[in-house]
C-alpha atoms as a PDB file:
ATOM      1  CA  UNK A   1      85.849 111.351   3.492  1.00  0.00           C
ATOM      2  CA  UNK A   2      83.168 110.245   1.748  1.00  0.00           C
ATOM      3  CA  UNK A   3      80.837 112.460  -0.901  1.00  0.00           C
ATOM      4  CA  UNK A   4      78.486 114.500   0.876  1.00  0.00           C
ATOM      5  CA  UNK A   5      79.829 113.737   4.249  1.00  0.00           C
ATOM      6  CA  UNK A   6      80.273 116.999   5.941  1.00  0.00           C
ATOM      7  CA  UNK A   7      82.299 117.323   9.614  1.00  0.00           C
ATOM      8  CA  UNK A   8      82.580 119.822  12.190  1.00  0.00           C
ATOM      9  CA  UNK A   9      84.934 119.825  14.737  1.00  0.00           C
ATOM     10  CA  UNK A  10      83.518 121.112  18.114  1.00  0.00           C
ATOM     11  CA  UNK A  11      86.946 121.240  20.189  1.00  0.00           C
ATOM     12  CA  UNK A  12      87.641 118.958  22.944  1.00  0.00           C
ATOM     13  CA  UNK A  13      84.694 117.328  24.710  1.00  0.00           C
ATOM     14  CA  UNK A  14      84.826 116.365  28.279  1.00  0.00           C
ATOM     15  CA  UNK A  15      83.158 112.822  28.378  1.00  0.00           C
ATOM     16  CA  UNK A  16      81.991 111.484  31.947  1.00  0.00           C
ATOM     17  CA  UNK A  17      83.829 108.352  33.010  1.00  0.00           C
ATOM     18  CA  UNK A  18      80.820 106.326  32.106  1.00  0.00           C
ATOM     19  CA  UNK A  19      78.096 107.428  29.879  1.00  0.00           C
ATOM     20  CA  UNK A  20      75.141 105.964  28.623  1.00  0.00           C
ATOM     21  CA  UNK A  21      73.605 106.041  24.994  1.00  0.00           C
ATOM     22  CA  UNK A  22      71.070 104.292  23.236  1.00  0.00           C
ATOM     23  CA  UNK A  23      71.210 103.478  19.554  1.00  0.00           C
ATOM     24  CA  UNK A  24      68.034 103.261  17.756  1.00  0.00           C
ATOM     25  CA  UNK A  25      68.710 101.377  14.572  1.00  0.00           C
ATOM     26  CA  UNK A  26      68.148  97.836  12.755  1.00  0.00           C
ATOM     27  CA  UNK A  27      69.351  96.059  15.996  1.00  0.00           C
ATOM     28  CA  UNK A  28      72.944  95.004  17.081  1.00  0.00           C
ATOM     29  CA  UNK A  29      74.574  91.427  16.944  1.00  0.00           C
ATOM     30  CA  UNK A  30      74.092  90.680  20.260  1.00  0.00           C
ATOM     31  CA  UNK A  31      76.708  87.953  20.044  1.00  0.00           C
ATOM     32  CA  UNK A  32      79.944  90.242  18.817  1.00  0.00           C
ATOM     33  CA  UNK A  33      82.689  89.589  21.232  1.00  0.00           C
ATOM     34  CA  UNK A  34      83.404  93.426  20.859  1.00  0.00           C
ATOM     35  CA  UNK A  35      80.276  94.566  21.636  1.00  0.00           C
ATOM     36  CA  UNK A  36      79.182  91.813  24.175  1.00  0.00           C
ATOM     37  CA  UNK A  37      80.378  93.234  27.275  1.00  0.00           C
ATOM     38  CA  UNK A  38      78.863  96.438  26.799  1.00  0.00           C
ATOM     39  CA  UNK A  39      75.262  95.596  25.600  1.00  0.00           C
ATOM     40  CA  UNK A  40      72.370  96.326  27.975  1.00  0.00           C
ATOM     41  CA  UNK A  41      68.848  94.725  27.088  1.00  0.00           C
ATOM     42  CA  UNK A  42      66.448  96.503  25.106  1.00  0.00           C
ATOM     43  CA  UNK A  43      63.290  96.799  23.139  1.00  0.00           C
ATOM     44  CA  UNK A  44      62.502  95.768  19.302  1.00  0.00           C
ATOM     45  CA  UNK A  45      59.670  98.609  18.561  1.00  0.00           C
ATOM     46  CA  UNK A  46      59.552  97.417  15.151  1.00  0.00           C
ATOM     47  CA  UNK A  47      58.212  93.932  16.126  1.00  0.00           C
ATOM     48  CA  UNK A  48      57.035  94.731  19.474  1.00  0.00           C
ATOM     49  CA  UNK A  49      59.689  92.072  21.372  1.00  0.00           C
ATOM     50  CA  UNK A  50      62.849  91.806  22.957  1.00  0.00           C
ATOM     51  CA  UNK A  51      64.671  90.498  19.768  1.00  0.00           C
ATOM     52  CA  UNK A  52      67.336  93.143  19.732  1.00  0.00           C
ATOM     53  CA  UNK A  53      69.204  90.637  17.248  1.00  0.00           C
ATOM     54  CA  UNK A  54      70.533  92.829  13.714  1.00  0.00           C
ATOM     55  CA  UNK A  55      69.259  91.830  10.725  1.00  0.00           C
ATOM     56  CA  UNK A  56      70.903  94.146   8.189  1.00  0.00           C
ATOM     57  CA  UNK A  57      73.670  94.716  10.027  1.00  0.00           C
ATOM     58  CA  UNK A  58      74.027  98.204  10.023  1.00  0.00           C
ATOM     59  CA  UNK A  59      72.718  98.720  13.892  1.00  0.00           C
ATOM     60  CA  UNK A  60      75.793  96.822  14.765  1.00  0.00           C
ATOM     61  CA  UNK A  61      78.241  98.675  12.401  1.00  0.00           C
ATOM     62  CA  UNK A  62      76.929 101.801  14.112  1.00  0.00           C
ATOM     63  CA  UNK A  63      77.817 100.446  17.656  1.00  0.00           C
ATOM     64  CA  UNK A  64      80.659  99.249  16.753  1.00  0.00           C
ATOM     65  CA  UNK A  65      82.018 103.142  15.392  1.00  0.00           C
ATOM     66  CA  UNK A  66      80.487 104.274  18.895  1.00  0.00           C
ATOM     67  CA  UNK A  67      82.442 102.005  20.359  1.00  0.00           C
ATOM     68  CA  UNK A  68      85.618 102.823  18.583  1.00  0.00           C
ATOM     69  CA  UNK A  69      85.445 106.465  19.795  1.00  0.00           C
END
């Protein structure tokens, strides 16, 4: 675990068959084969477009955790 990270377990979670969640970040690679069939279009606030496109890449590392779980 990383310094400073903190965790709490809550128990067991019952998750609904098909949930939706947003991630508001620097974008996701809207071209990662892992991520591709999943993505639903959004909104670039930050430059007032449709560009979801990452670039820093960290939007797309934290979809791609999401993912995992």
């Amino acid at each position: 675990m990383p310094y400073g990270v903190r965790m709490k377990m809550i128990g067991n979670v019952d998750i609904p068959q098909k949930a939706f969640l947003a991630v508001l970040d620097t974008g996701v690679d809207t071209g990662h084969p892992d991520l591709l069939p999943n993505l639903l279009d959004g909104w670039n606030t930050y430059n007032n477009d449709d560009d979801t496109n990452d670039v820093f890449g960290h939007g797309t590392r934290v979809a791609g955790i999401i993912a995992a779980v």
